[in-house]
PDB file of N, CA and C in Angstrom:
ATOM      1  N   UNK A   1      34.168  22.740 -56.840  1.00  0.00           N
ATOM      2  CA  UNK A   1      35.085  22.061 -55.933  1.00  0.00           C
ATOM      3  C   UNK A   1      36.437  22.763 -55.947  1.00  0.00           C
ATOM      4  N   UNK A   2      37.295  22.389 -54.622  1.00  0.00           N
ATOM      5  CA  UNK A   2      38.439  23.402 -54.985  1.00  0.00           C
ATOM      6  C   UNK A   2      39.675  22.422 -55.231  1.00  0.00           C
ATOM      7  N   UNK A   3      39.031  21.721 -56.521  1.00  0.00           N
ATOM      8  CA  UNK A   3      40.083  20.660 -56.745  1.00  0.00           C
ATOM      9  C   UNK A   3      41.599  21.044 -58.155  1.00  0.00           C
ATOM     10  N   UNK A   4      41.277  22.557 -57.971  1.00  0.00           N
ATOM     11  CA  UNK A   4      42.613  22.883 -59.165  1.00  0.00           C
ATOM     12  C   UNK A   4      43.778  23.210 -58.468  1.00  0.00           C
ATOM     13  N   UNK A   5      45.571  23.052 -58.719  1.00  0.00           N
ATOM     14  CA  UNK A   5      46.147  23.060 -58.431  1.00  0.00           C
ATOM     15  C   UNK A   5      46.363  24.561 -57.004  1.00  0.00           C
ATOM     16  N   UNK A   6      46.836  23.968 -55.595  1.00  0.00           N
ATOM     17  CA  UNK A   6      47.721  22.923 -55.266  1.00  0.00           C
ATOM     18  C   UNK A   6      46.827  21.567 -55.567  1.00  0.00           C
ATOM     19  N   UNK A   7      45.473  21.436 -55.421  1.00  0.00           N
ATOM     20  CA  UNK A   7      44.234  20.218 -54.606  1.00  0.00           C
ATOM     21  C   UNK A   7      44.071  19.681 -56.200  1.00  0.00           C
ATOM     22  N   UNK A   8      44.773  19.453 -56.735  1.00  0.00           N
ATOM     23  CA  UNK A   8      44.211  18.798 -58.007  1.00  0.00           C
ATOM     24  C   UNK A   8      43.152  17.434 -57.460  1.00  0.00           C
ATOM     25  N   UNK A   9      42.769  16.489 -58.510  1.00  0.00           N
ATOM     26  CA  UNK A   9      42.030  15.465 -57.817  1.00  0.00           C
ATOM     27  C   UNK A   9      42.783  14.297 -58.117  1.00  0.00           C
ATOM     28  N   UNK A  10      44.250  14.336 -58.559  1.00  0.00           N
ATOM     29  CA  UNK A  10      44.706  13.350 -58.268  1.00  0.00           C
ATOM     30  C   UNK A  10      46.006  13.199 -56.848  1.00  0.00           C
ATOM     31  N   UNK A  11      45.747  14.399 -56.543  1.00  0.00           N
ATOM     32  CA  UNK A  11      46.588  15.042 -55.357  1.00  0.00           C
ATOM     33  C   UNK A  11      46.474  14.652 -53.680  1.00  0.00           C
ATOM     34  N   UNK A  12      47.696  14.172 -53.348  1.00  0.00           N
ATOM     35  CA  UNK A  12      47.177  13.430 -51.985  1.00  0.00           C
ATOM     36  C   UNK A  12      47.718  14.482 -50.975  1.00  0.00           C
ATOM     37  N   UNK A  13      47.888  15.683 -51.323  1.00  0.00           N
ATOM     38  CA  UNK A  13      48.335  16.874 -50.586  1.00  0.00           C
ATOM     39  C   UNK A  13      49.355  17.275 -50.740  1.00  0.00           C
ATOM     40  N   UNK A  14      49.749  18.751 -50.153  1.00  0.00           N
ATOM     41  CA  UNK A  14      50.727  19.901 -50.553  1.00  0.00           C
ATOM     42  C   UNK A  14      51.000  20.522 -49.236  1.00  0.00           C
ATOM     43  N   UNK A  15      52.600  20.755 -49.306  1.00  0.00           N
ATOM     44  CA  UNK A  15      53.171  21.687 -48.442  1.00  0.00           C
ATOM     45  C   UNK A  15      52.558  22.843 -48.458  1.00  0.00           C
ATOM     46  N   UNK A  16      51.761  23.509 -47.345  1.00  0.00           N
ATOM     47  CA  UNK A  16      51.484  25.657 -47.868  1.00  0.00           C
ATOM     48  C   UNK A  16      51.495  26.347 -46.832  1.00  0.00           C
ATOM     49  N   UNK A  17      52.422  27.140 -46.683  1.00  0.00           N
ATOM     50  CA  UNK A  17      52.187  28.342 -46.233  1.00  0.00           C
ATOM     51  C   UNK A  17      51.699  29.465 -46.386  1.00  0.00           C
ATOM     52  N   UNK A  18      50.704  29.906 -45.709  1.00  0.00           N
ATOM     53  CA  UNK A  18      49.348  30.857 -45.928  1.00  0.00           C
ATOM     54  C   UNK A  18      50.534  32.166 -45.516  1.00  0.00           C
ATOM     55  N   UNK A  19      49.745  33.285 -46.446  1.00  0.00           N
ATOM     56  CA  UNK A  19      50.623  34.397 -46.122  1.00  0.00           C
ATOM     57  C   UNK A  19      49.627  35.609 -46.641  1.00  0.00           C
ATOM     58  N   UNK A  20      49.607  37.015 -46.274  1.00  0.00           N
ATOM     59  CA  UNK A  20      48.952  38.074 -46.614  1.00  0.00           C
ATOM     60  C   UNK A  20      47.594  38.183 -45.692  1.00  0.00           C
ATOM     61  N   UNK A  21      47.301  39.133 -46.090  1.00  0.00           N
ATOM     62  CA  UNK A  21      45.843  39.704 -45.432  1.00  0.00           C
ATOM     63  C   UNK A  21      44.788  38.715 -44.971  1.00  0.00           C
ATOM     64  N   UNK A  22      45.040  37.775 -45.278  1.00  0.00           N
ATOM     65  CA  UNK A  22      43.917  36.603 -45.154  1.00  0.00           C
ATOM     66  C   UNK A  22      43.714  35.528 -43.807  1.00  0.00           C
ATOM     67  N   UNK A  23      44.902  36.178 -43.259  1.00  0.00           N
ATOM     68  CA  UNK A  23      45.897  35.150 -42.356  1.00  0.00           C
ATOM     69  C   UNK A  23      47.007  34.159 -42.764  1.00  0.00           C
ATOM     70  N   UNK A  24      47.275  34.124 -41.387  1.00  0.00           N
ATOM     71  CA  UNK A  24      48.520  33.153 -41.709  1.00  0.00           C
ATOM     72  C   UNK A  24      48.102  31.368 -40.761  1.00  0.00           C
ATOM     73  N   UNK A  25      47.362  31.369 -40.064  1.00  0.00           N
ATOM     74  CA  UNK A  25      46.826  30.124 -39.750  1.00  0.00           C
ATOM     75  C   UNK A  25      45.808  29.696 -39.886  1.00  0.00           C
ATOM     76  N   UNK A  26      45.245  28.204 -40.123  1.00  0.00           N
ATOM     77  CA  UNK A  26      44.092  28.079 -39.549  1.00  0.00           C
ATOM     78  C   UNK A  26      43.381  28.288 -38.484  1.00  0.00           C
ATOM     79  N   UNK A  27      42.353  28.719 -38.364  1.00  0.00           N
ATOM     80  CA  UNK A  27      41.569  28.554 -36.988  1.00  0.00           C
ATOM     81  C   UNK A  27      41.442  27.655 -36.157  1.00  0.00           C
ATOM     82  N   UNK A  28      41.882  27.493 -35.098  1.00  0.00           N
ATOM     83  CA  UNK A  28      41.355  26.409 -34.039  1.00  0.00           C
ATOM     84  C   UNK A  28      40.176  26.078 -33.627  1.00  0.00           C
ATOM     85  N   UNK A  29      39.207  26.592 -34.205  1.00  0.00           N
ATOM     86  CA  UNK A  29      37.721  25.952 -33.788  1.00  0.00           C
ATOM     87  C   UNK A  29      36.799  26.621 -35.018  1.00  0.00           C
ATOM     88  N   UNK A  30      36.032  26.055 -34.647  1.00  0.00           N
ATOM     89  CA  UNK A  30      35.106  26.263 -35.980  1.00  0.00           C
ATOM     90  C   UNK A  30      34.507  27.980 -35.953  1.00  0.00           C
ATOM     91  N   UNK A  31      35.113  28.599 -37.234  1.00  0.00           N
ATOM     92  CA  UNK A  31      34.728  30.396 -37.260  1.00  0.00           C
ATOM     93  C   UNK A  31      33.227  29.894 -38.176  1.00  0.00           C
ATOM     94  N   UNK A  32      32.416  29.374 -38.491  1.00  0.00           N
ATOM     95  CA  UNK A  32      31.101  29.165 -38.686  1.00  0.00           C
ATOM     96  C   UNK A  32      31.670  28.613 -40.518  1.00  0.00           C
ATOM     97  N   UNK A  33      30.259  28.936 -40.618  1.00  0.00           N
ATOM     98  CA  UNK A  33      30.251  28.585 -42.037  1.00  0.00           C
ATOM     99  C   UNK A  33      29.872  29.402 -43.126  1.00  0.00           C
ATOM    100  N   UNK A  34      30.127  29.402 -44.347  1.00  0.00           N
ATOM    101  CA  UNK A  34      29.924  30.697 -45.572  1.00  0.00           C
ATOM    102  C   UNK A  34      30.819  31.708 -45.209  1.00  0.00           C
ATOM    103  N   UNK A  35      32.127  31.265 -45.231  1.00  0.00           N
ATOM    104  CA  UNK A  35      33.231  32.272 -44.917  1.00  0.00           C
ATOM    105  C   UNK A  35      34.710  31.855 -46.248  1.00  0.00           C
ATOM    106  N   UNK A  36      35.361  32.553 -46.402  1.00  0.00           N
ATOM    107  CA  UNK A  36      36.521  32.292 -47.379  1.00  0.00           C
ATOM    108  C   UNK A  36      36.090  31.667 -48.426  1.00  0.00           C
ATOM    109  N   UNK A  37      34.460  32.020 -49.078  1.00  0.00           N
ATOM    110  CA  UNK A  37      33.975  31.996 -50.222  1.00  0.00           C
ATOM    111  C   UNK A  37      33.773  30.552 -50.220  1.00  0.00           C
ATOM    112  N   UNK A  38      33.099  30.070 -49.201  1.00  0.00           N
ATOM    113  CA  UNK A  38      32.674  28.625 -49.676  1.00  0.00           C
ATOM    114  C   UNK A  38      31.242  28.314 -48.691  1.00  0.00           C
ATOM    115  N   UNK A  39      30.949  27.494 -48.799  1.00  0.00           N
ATOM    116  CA  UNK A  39      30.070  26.875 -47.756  1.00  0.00           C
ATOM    117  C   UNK A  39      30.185  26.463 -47.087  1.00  0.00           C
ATOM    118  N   UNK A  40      31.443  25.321 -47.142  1.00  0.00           N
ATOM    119  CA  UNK A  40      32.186  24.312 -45.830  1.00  0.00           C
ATOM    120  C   UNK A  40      33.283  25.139 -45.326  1.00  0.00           C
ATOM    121  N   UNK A  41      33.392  25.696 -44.376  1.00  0.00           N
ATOM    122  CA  UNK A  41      34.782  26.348 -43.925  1.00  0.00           C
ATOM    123  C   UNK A  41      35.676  25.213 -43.259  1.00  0.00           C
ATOM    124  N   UNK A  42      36.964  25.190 -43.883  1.00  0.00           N
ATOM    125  CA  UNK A  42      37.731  24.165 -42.948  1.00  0.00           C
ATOM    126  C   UNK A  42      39.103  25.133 -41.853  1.00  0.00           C
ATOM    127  N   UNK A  43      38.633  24.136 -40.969  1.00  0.00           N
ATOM    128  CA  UNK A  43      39.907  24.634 -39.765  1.00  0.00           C
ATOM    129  C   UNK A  43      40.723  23.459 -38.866  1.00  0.00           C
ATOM    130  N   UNK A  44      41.024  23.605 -38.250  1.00  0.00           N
ATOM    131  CA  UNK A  44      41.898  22.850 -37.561  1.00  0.00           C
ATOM    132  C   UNK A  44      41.816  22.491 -36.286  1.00  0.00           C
ATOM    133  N   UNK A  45      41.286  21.076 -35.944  1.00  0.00           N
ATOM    134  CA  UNK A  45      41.105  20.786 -34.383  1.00  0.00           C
ATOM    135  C   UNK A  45      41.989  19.405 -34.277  1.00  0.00           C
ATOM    136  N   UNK A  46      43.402  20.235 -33.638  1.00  0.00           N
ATOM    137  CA  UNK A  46      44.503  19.575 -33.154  1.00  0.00           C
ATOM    138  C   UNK A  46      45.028  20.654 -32.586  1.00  0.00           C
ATOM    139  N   UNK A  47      46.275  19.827 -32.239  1.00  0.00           N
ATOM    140  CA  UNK A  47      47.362  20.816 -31.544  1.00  0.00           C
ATOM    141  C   UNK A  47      48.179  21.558 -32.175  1.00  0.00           C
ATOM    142  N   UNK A  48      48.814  23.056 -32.088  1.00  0.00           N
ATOM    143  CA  UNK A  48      50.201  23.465 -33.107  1.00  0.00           C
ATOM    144  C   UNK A  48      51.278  22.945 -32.559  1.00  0.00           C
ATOM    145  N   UNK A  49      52.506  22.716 -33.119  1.00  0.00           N
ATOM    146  CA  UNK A  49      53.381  22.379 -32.457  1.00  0.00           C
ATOM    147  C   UNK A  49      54.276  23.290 -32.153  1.00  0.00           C
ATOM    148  N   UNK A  50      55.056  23.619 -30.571  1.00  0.00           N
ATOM    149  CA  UNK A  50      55.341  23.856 -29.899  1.00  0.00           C
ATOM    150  C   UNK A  50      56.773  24.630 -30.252  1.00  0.00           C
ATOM    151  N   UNK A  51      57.326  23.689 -30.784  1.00  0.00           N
ATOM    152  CA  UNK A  51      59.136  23.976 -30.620  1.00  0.00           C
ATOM    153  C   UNK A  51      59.278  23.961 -31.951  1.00  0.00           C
ATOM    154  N   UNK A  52      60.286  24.629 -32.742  1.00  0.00           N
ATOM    155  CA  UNK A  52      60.643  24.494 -34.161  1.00  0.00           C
ATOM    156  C   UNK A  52      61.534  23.332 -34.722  1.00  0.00           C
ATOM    157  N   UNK A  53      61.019  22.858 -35.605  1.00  0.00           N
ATOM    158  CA  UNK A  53      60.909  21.985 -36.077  1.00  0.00           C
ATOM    159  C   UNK A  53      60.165  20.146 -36.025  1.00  0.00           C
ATOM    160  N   UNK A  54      59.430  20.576 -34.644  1.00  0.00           N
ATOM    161  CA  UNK A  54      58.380  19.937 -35.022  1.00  0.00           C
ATOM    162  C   UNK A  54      56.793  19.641 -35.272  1.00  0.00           C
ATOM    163  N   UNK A  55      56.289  18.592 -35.670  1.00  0.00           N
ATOM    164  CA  UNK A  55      55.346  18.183 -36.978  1.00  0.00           C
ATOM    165  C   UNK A  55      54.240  17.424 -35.761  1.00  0.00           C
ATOM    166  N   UNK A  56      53.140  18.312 -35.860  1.00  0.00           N
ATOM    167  CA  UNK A  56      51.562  17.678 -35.327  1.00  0.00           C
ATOM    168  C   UNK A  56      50.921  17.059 -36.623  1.00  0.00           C
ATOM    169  N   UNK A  57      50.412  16.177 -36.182  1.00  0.00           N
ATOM    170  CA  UNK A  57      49.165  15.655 -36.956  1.00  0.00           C
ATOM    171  C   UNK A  57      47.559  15.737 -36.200  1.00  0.00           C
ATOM    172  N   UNK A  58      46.684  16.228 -36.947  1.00  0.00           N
ATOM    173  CA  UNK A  58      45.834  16.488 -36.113  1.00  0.00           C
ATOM    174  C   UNK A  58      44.575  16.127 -37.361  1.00  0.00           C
ATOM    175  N   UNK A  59      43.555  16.841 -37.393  1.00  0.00           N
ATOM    176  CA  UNK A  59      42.351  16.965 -38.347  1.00  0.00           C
ATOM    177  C   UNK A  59      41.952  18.343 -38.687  1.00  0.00           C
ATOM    178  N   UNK A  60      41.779  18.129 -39.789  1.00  0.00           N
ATOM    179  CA  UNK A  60      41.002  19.485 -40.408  1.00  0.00           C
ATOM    180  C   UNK A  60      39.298  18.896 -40.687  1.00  0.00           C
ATOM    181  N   UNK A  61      38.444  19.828 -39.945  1.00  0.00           N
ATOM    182  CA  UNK A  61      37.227  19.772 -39.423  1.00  0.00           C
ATOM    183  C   UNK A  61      36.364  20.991 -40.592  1.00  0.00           C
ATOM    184  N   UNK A  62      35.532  20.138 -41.511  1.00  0.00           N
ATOM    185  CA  UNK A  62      34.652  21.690 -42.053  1.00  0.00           C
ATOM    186  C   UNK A  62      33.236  21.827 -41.688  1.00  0.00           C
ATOM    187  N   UNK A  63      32.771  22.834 -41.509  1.00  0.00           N
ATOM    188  CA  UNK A  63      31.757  23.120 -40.833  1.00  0.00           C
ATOM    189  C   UNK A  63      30.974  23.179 -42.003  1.00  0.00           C
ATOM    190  N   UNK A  64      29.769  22.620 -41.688  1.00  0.00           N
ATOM    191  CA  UNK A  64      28.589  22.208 -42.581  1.00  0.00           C
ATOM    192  C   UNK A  64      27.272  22.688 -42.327  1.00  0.00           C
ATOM    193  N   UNK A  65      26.775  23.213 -42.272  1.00  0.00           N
ATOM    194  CA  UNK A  65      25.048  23.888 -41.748  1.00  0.00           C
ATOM    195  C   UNK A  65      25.446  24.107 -40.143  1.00  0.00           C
ATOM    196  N   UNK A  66      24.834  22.965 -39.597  1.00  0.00           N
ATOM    197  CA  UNK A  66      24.667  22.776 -37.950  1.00  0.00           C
ATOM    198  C   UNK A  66      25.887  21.394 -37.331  1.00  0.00           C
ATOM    199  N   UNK A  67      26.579  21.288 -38.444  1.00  0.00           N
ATOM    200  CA  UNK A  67      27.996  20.043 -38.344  1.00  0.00           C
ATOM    201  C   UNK A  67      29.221  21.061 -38.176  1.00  0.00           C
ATOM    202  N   UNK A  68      29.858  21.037 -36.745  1.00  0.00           N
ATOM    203  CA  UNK A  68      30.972  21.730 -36.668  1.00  0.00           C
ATOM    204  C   UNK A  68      32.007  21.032 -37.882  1.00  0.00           C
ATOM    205  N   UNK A  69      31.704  19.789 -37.408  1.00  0.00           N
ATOM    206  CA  UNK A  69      32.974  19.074 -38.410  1.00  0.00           C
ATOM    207  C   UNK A  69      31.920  18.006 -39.444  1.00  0.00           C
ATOM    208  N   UNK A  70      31.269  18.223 -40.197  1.00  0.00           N
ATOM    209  CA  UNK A  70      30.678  17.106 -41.010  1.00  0.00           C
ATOM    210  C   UNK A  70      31.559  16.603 -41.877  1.00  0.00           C
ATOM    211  N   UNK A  71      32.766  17.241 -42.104  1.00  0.00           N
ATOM    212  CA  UNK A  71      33.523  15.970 -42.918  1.00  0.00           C
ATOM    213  C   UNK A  71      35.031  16.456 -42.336  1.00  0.00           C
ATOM    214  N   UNK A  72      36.028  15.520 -41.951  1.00  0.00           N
ATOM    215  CA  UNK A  72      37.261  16.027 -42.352  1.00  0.00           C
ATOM    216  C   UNK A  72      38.702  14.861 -42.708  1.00  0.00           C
ATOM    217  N   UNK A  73      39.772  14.964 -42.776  1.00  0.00           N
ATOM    218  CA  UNK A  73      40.931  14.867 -43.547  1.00  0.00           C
ATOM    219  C   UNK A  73      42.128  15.435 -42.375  1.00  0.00           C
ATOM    220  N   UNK A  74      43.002  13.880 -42.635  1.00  0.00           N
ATOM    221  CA  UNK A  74      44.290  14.592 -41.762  1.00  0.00           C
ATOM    222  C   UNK A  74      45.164  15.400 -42.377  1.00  0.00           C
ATOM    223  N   UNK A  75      45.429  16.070 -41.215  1.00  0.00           N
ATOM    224  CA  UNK A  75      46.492  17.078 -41.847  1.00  0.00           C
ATOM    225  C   UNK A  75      47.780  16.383 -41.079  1.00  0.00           C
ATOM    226  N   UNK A  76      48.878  17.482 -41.383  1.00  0.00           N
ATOM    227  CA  UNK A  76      49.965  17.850 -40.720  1.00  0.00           C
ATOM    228  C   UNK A  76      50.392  19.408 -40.502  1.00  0.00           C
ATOM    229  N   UNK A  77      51.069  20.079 -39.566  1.00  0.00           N
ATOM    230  CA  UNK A  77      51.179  21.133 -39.096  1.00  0.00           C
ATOM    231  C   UNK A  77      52.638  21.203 -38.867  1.00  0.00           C
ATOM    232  N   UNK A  78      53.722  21.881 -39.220  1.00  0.00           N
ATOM    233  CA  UNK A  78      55.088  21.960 -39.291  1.00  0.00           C
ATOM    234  C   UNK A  78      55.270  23.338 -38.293  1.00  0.00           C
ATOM    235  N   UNK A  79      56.281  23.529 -37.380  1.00  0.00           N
ATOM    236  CA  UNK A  79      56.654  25.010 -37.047  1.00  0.00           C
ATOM    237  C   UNK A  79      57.922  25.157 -37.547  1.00  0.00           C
ATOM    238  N   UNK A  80      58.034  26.115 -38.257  1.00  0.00           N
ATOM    239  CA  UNK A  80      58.997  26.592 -39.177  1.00  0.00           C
ATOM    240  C   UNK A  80      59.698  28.130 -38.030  1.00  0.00           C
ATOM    241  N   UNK A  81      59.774  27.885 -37.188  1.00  0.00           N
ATOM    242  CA  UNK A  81      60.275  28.960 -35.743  1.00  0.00           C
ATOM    243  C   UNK A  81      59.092  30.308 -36.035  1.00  0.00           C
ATOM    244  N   UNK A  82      58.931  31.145 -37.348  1.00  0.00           N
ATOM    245  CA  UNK A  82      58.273  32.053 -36.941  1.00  0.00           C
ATOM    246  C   UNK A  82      56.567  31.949 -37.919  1.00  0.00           C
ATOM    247  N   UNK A  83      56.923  31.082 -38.543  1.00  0.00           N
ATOM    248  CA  UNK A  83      55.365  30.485 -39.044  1.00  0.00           C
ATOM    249  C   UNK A  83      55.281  29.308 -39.402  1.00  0.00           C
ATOM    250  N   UNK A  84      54.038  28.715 -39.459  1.00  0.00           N
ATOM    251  CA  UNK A  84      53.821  27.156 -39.459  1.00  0.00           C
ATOM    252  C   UNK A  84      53.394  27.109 -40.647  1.00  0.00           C
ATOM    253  N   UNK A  85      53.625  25.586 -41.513  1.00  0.00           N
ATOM    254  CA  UNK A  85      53.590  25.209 -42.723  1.00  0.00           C
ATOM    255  C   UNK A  85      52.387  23.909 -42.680  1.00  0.00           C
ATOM    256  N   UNK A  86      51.441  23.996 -43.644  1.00  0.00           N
ATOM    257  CA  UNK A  86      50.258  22.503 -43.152  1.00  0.00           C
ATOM    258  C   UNK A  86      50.931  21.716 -44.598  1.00  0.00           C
ATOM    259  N   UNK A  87      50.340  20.896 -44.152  1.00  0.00           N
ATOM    260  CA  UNK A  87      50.445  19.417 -45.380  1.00  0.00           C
ATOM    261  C   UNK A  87      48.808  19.215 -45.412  1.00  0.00           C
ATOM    262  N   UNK A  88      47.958  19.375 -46.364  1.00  0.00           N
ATOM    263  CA  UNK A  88      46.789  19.735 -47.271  1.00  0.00           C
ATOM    264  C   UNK A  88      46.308  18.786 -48.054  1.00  0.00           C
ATOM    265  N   UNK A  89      46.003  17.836 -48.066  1.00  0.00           N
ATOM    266  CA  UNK A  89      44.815  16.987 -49.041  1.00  0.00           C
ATOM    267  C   UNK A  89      43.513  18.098 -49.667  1.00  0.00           C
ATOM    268  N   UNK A  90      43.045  17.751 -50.327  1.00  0.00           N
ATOM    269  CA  UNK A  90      42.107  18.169 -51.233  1.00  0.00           C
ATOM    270  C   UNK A  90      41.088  18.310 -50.197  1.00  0.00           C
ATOM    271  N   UNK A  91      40.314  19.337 -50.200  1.00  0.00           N
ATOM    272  CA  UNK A  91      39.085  19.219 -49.411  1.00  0.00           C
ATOM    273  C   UNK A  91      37.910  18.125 -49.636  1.00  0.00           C
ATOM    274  N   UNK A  92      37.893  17.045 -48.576  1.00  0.00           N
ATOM    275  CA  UNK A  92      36.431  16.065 -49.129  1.00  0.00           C
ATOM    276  C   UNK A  92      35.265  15.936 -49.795  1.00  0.00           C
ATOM    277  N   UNK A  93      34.680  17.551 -49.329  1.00  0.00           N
ATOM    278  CA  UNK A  93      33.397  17.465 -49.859  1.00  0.00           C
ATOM    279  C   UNK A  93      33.664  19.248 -51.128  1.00  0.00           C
ATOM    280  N   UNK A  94      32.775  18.866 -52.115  1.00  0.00           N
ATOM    281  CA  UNK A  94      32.867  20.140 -53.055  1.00  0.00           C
ATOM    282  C   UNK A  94      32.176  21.314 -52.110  1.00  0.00           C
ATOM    283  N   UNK A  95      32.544  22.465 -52.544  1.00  0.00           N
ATOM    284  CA  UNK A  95      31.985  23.601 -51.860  1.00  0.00           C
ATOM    285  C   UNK A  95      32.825  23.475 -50.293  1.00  0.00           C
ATOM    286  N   UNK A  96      33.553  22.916 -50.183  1.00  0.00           N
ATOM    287  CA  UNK A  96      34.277  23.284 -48.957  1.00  0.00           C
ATOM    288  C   UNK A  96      36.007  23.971 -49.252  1.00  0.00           C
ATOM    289  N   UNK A  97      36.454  25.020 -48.292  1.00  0.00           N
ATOM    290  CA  UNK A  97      37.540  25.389 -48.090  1.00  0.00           C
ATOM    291  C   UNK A  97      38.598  25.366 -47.182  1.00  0.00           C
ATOM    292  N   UNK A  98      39.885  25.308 -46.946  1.00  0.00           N
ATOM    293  CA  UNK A  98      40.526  25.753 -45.772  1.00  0.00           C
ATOM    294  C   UNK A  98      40.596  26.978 -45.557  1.00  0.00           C
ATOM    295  N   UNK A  99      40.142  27.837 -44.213  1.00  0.00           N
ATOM    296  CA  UNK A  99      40.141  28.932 -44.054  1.00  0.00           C
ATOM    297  C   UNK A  99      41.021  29.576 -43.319  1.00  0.00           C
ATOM    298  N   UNK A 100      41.585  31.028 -43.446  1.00  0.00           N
ATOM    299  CA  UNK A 100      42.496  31.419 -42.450  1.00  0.00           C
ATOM    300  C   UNK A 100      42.410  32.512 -41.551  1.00  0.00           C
ATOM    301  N   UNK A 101      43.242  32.595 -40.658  1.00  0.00           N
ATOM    302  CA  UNK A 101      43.103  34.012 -40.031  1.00  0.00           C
ATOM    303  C   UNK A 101      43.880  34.593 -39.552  1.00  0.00           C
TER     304      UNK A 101
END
């Protein structure tokens, strides 16, 4: 499970900004599954927000076999003017990740 710090399991989520080779956002639709070393890939089906400084709430969706979204968890999405910041709960199910690009 990817429940060690930021996602501990007593953790109701974390500010993060994704940075380096890996990407810097989530995906907007489901990039499949068995990707960013997990089984459940998680991404993001909501809106980004628009103007800087403000905050979407949307869902993070992980893809499961033939389940675009078989489990997900709200997020939040911040625009920080030249990159966006999520607010992160623990992933639901073990073997799942947030993925980036």
């Amino acid at each position: 499970c990817d429940n060690t710090a930021p996602f501990s399991n007593q953790s109701i989520g974390v500010w993060i900004r994704f940075i380096g080779t890996g990407g810097s956002t989530l995906p907007l639709s489901s990039p499949g599954m068995n990707l960013c070393g997990s089984t459940g890939t998680g991404w993001y089906a909501g809106s980004m927000p628009s103007s800087t400084g403000q905050i979407t709430n949307g869902t993070a969706c992980f893809t499961w076999y033939t389940s675009v979204c078989r489990a997900s968890v709200s997020i939040s999405v911040a625009n920080c003017n030249s990159f966006y910041i999520y607010f992160l709960p623990p992933a639901p199910i073990c073997m799942a990740r947030y993925c980036t690009i």
